[in-house]
C-alpha atoms as a PDB file:
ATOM      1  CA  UNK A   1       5.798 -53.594  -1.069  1.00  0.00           C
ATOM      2  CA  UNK A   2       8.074 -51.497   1.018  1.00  0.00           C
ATOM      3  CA  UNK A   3      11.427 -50.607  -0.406  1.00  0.00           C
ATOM      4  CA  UNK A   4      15.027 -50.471   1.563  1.00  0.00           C
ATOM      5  CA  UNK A   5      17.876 -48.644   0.746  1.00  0.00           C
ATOM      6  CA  UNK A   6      20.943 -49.972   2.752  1.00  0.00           C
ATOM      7  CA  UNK A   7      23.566 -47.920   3.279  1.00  0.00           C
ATOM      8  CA  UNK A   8      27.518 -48.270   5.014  1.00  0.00           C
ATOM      9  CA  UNK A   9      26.983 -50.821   7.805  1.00  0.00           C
ATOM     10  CA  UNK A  10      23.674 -51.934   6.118  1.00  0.00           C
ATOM     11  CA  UNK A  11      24.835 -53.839   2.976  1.00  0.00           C
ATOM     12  CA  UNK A  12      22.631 -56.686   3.911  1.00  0.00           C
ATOM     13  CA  UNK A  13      18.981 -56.691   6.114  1.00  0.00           C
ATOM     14  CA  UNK A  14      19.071 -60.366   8.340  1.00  0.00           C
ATOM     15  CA  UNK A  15      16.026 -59.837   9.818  1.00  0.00           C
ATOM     16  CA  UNK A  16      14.672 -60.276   5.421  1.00  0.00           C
ATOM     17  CA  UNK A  17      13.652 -63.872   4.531  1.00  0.00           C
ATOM     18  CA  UNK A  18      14.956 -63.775   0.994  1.00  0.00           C
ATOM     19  CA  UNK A  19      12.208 -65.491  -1.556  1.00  0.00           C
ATOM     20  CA  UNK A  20      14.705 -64.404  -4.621  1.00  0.00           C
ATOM     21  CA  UNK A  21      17.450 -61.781  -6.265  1.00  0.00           C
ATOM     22  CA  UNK A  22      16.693 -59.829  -9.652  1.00  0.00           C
ATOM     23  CA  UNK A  23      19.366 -58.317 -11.619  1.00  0.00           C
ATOM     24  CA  UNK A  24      17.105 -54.905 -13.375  1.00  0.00           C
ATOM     25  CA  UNK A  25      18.829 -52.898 -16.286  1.00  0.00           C
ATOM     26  CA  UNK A  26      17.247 -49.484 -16.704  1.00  0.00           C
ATOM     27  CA  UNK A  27      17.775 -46.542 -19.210  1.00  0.00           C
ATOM     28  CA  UNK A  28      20.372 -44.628 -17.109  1.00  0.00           C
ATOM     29  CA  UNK A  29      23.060 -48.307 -16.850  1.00  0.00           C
ATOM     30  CA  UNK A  30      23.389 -50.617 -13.453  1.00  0.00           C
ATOM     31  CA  UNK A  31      22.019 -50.273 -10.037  1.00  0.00           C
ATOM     32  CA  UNK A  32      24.453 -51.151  -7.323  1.00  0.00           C
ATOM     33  CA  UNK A  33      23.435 -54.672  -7.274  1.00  0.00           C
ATOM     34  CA  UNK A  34      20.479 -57.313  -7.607  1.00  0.00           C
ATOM     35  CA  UNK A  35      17.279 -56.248  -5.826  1.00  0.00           C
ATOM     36  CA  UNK A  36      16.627 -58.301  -3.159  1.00  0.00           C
ATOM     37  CA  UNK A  37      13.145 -60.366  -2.649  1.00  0.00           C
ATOM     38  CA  UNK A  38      11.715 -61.093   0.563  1.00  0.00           C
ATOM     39  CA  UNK A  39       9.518 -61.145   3.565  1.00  0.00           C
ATOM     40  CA  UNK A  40       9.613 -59.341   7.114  1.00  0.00           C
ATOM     41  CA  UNK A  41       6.495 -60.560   9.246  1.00  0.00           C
ATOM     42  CA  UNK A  42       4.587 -61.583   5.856  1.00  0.00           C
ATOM     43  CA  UNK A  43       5.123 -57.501   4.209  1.00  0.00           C
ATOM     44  CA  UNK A  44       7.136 -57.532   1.162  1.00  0.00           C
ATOM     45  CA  UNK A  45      10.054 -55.884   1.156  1.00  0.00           C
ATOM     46  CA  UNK A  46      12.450 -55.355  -2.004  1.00  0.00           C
ATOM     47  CA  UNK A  47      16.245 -54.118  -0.482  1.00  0.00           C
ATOM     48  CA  UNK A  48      18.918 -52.699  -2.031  1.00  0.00           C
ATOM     49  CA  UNK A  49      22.705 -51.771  -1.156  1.00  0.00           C
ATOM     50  CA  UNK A  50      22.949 -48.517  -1.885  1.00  0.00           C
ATOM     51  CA  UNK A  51      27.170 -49.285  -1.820  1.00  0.00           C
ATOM     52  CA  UNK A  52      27.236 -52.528  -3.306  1.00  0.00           C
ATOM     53  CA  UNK A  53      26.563 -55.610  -1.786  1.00  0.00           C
ATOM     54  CA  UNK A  54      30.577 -55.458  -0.709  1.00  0.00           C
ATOM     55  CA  UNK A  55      30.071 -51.585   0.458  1.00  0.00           C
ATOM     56  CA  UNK A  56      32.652 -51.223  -2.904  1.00  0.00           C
ATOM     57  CA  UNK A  57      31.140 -48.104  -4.226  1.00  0.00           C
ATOM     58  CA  UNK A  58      32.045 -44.836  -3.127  1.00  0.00           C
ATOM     59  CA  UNK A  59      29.602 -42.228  -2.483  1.00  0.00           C
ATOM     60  CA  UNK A  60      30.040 -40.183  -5.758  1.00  0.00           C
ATOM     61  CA  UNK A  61      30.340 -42.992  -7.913  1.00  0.00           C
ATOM     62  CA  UNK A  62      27.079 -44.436  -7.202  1.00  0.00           C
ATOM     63  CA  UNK A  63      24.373 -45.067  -9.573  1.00  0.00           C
ATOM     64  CA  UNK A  64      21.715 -42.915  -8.187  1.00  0.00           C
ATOM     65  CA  UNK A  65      19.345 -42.751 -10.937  1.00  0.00           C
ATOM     66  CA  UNK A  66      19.742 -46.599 -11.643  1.00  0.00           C
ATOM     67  CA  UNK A  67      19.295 -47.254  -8.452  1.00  0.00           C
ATOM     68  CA  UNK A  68      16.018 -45.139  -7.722  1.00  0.00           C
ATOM     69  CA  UNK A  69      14.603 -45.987 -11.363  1.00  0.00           C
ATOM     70  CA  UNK A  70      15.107 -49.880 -10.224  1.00  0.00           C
ATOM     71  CA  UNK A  71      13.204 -49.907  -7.308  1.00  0.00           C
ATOM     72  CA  UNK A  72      10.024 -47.667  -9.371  1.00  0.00           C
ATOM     73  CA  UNK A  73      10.207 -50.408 -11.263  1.00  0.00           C
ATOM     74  CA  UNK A  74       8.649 -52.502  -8.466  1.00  0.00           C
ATOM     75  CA  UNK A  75       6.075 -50.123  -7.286  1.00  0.00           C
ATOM     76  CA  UNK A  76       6.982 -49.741  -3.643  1.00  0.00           C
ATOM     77  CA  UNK A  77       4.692 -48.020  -1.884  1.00  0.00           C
ATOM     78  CA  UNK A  78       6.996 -46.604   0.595  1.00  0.00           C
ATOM     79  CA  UNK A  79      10.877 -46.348   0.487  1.00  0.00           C
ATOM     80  CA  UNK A  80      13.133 -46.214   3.092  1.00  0.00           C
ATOM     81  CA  UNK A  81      17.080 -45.183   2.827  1.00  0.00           C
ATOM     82  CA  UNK A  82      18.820 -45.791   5.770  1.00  0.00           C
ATOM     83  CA  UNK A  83      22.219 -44.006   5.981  1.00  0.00           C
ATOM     84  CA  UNK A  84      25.418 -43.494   7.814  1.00  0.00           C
ATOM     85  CA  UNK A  85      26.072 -39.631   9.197  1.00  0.00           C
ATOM     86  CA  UNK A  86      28.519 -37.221  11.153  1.00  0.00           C
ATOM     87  CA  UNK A  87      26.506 -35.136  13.827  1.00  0.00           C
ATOM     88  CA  UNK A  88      27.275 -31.449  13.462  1.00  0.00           C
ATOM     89  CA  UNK A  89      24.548 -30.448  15.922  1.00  0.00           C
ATOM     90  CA  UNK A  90      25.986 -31.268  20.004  1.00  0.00           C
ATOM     91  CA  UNK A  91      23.164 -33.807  20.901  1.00  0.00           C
ATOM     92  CA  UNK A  92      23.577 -36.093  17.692  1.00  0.00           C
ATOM     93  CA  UNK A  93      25.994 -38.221  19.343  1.00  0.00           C
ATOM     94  CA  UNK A  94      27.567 -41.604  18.198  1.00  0.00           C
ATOM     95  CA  UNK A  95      24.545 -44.120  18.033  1.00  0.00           C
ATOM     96  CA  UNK A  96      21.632 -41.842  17.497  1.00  0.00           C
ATOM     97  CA  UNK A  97      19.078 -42.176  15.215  1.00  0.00           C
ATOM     98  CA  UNK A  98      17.214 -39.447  13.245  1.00  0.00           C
ATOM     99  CA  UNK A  99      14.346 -38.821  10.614  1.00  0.00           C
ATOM    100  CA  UNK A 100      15.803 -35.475   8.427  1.00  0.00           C
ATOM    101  CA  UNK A 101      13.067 -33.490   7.627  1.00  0.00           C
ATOM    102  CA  UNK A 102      15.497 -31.046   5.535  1.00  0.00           C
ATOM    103  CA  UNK A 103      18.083 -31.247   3.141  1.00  0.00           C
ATOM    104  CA  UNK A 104      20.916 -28.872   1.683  1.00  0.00           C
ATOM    105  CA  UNK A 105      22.975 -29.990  -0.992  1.00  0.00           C
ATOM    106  CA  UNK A 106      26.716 -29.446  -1.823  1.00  0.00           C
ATOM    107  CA  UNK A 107      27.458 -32.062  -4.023  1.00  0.00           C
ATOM    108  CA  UNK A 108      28.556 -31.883  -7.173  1.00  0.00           C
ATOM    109  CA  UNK A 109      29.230 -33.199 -11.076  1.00  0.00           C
ATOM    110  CA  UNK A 110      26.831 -35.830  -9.983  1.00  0.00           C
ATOM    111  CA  UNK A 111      23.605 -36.957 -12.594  1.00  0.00           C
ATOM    112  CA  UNK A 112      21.362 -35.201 -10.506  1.00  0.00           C
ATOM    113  CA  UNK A 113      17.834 -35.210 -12.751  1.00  0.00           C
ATOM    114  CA  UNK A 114      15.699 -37.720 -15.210  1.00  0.00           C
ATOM    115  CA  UNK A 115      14.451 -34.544 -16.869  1.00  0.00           C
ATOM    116  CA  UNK A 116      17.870 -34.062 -18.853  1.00  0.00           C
ATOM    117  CA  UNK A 117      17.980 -34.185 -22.319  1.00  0.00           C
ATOM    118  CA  UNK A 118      16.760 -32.938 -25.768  1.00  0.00           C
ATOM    119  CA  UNK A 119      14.208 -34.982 -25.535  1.00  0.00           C
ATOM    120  CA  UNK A 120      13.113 -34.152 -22.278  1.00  0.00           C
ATOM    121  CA  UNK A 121      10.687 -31.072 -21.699  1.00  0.00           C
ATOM    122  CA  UNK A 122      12.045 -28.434 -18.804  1.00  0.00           C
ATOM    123  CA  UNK A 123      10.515 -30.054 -15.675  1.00  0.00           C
ATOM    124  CA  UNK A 124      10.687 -28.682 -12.085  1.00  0.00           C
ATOM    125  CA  UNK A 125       9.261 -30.575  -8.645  1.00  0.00           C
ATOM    126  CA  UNK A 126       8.462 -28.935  -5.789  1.00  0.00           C
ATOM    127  CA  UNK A 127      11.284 -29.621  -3.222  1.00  0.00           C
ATOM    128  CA  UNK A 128       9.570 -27.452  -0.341  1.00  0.00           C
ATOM    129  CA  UNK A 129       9.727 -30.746   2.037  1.00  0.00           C
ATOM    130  CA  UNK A 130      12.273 -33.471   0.454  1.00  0.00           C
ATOM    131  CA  UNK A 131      10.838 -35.504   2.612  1.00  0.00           C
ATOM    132  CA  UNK A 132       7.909 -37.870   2.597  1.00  0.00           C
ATOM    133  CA  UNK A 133       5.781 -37.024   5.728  1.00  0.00           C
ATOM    134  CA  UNK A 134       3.749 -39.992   5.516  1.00  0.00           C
ATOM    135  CA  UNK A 135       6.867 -42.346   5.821  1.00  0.00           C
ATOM    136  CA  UNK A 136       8.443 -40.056   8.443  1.00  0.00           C
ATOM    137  CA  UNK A 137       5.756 -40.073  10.808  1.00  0.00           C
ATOM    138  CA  UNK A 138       5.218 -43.818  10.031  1.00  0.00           C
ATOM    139  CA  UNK A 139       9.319 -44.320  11.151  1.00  0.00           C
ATOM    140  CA  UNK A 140       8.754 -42.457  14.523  1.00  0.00           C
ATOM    141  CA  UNK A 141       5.726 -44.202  14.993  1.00  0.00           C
ATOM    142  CA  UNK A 142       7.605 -47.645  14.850  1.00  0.00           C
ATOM    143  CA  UNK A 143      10.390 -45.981  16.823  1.00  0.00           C
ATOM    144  CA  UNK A 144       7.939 -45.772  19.543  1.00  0.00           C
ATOM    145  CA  UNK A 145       6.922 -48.867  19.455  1.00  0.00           C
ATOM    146  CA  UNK A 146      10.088 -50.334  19.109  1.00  0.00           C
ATOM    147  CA  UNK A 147      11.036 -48.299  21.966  1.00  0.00           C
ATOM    148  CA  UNK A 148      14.031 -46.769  20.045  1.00  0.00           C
ATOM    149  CA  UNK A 149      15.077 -43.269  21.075  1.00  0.00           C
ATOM    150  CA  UNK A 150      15.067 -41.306  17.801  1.00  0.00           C
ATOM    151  CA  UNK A 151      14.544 -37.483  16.739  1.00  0.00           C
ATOM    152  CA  UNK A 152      12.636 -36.251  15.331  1.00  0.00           C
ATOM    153  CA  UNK A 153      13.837 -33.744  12.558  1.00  0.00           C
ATOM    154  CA  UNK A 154      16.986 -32.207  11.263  1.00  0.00           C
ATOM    155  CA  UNK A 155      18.931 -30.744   8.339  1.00  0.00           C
ATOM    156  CA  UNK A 156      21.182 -33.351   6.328  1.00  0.00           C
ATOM    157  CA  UNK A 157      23.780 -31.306   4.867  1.00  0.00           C
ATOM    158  CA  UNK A 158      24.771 -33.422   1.583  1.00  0.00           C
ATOM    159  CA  UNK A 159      28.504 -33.832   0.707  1.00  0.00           C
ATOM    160  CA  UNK A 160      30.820 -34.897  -2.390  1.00  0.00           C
ATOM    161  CA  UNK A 161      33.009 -37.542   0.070  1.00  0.00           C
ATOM    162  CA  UNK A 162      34.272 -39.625  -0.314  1.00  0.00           C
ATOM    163  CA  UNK A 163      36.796 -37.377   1.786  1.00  0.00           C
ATOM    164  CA  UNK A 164      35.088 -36.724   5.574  1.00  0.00           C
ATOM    165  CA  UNK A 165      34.899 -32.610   6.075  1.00  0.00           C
ATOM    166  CA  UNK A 166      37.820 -30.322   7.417  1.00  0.00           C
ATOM    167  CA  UNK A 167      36.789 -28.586  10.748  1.00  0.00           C
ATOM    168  CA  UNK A 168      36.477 -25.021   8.668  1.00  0.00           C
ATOM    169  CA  UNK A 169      33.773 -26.843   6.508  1.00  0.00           C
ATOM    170  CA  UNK A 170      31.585 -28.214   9.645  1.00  0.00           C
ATOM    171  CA  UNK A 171      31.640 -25.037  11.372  1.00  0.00           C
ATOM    172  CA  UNK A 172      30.465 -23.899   7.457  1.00  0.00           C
ATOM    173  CA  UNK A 173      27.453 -25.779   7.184  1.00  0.00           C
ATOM    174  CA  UNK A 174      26.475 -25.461  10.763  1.00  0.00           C
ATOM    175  CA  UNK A 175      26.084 -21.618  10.430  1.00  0.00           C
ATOM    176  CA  UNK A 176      24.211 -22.821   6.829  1.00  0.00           C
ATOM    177  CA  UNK A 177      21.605 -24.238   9.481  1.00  0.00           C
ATOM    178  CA  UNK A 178      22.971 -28.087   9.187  1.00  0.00           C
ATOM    179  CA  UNK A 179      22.484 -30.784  11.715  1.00  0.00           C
ATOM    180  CA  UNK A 180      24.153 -33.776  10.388  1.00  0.00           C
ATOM    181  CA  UNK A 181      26.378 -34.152   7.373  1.00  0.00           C
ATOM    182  CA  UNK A 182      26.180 -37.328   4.696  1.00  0.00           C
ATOM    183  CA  UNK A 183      28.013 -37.697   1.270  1.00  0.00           C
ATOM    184  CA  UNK A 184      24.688 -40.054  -0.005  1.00  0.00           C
ATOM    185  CA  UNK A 185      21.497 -37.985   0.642  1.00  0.00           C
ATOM    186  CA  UNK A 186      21.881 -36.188  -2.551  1.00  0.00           C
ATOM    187  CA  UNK A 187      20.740 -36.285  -5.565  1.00  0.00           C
ATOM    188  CA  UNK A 188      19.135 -39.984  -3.861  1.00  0.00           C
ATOM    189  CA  UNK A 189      16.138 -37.536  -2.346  1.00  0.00           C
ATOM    190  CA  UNK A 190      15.760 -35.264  -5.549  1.00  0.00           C
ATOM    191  CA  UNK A 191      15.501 -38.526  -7.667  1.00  0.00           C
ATOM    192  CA  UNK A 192      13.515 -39.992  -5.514  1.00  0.00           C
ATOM    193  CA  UNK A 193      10.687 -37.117  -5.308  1.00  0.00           C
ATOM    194  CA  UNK A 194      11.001 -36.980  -9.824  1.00  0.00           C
ATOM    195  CA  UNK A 195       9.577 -40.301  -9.678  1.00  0.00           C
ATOM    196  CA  UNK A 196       7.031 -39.618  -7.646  1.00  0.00           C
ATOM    197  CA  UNK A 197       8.360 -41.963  -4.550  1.00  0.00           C
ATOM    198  CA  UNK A 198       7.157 -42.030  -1.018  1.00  0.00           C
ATOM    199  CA  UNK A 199      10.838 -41.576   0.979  1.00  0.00           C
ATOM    200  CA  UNK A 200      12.546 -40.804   3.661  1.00  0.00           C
ATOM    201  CA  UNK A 201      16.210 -41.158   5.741  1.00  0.00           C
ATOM    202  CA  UNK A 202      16.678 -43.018   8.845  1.00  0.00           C
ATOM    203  CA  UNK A 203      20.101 -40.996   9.385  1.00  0.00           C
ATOM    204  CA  UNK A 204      22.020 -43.245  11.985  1.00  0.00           C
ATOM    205  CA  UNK A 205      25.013 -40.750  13.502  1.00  0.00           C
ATOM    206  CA  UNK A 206      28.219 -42.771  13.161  1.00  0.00           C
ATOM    207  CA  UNK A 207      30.423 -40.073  14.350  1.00  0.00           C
ATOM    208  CA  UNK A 208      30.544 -36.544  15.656  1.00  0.00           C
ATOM    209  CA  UNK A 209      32.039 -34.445  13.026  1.00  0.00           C
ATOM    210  CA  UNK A 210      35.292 -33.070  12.327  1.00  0.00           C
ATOM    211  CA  UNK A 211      36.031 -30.551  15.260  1.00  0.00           C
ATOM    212  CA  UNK A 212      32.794 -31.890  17.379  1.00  0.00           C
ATOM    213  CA  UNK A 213      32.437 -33.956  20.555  1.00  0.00           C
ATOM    214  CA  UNK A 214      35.751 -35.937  20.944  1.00  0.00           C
ATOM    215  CA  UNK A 215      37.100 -35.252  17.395  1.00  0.00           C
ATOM    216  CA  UNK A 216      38.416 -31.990  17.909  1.00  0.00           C
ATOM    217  CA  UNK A 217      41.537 -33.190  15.757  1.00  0.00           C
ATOM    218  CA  UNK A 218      41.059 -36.340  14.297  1.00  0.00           C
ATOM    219  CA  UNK A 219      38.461 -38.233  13.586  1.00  0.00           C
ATOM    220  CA  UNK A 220      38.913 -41.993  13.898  1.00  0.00           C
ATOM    221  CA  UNK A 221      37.809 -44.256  11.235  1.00  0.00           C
ATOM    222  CA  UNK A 222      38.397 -47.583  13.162  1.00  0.00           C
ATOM    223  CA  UNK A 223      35.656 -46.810  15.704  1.00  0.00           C
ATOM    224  CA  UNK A 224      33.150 -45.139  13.101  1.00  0.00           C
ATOM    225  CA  UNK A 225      32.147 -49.319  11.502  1.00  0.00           C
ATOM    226  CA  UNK A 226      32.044 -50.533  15.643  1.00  0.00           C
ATOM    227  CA  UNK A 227      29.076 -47.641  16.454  1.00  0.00           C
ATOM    228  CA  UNK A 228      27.545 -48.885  12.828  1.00  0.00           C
ATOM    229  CA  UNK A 229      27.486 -52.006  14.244  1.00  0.00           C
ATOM    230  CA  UNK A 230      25.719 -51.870  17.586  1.00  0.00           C
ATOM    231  CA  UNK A 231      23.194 -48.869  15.874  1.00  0.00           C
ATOM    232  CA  UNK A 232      22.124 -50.870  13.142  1.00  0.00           C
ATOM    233  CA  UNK A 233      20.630 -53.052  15.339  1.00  0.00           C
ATOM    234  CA  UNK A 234      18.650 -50.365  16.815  1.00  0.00           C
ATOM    235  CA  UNK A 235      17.682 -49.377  12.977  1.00  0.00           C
ATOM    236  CA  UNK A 236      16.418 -53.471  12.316  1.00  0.00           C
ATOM    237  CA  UNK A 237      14.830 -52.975  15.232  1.00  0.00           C
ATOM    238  CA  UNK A 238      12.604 -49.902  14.162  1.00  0.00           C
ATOM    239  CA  UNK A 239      12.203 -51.816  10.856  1.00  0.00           C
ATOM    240  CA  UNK A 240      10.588 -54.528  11.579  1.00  0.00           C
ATOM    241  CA  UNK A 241       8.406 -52.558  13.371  1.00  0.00           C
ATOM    242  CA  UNK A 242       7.753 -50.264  10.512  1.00  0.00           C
ATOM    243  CA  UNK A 243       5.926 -53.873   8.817  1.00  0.00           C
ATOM    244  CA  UNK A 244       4.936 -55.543  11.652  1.00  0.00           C
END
């Protein structure tokens, strides 16, 4: 089973013929929603909306560990998170797709660990590459055949949101080495790596960021959901791919 994490302008996957919905309580409260049950080209798939299934969840209110401890549950061997970005660096324009291969983060008060506790015995992972390489390659791979321009590699710089960034605070994490900026990547990756998961981002670049490309002073929010829209089809694309 491959597991997908759908983030803002993924709430639901239409190309998934749904076989059923299961509600999962785990130790740390509520995922986001029901896991959903299905079938793309005969490979299961479990999804989940990483927002809600109403995108009603902001970024630092979201379950993470309920989320990530739901879908271990199922034993996926692969997960994928697909989610929404700014592009910091000049050629991750509006539309573009990218597979991270880094991550800094620079959020905060969030539950960021499963080895927390009393009861717990101090527990460090090995964060070197956040990122599963076997899943990465195996999204470029399906790029390719899908014949969807992506690139390959970046730094997501991981925010608190659910504010966007001030210009001062791109040009910050640009000379930190960033390439895109997200408010969802983190603690999502860290989790995901405790438990032992096979993951990786598709990072679809909704807008340039604040002070970049066209929004030199103002960024605006009506046309960030329209380039979600037309990219996310690009992103189905490379998905069913990924299984076919």
């Amino acid at each position: 089973m491959i597991a997908i994490i759908g983030g803002s302008g993924l709430t639901q996957l239409s190309c998934l013929e749904i076989s059923h919905r299961k509600n999962i309580s785990t130790p740390y409260g509520e995922p986001s929603g029901p896991l959903t049950f299905g079938k793309i080209y005969n490979q299961d798939v479990v999804f989940l909306a990483r927002h809600g299934h109403d995108h009603s969840i902001p970024p630092h209110r979201i379950n993470y560990r309920a989320n990530l401890w739901a879908l271990h549950s199922v034993k996926p061997i692969q997960v994928i998170a697909v989610a929404a970005v700014g592009g910091i660096r000049e050629d991750l324009t509006p539309g573009s797709m990218v597979i991270p291969d880094q991550i800094i983060d620079y959020t905060y008060g969030r539950e960021f660990t499963y080895f927390d506790g009393v009861d717990r015995p101090v527990t460090h992972i090995d964060f070197t590459n956040p990122y599963s390489q076997v899943v990465r390659e195996a999204l470029l791979e399906a790029a390719k055949k899908a014949s969807e321009p992506i690139i390959d590699g970046g730094v997501y710089a991981a925010t608190q949101g659910p504010r966007l960034e001030t210009a001062a605070e791109i040009n910050r994490l640009e000379r930190d080495g960033a390439d895109l900026v997200g408010m969802t990547g983190m603690p999502e990756t860290a989790l995901a790596r405790e438990l032992g998961l096979n993951y990786a981002t598709i990072a679809v670049v909704a807008n340039s960021a604040a002070g970049r490309g066209d929004n030199v002073d103002t960024i605006p929010l009506e046309e960030i959901f329209a380039v979600l829209d037309k990219a996310m089809v690009g992103v189905r694309n490379v998905l069913e791919h990924m299984v076919n």
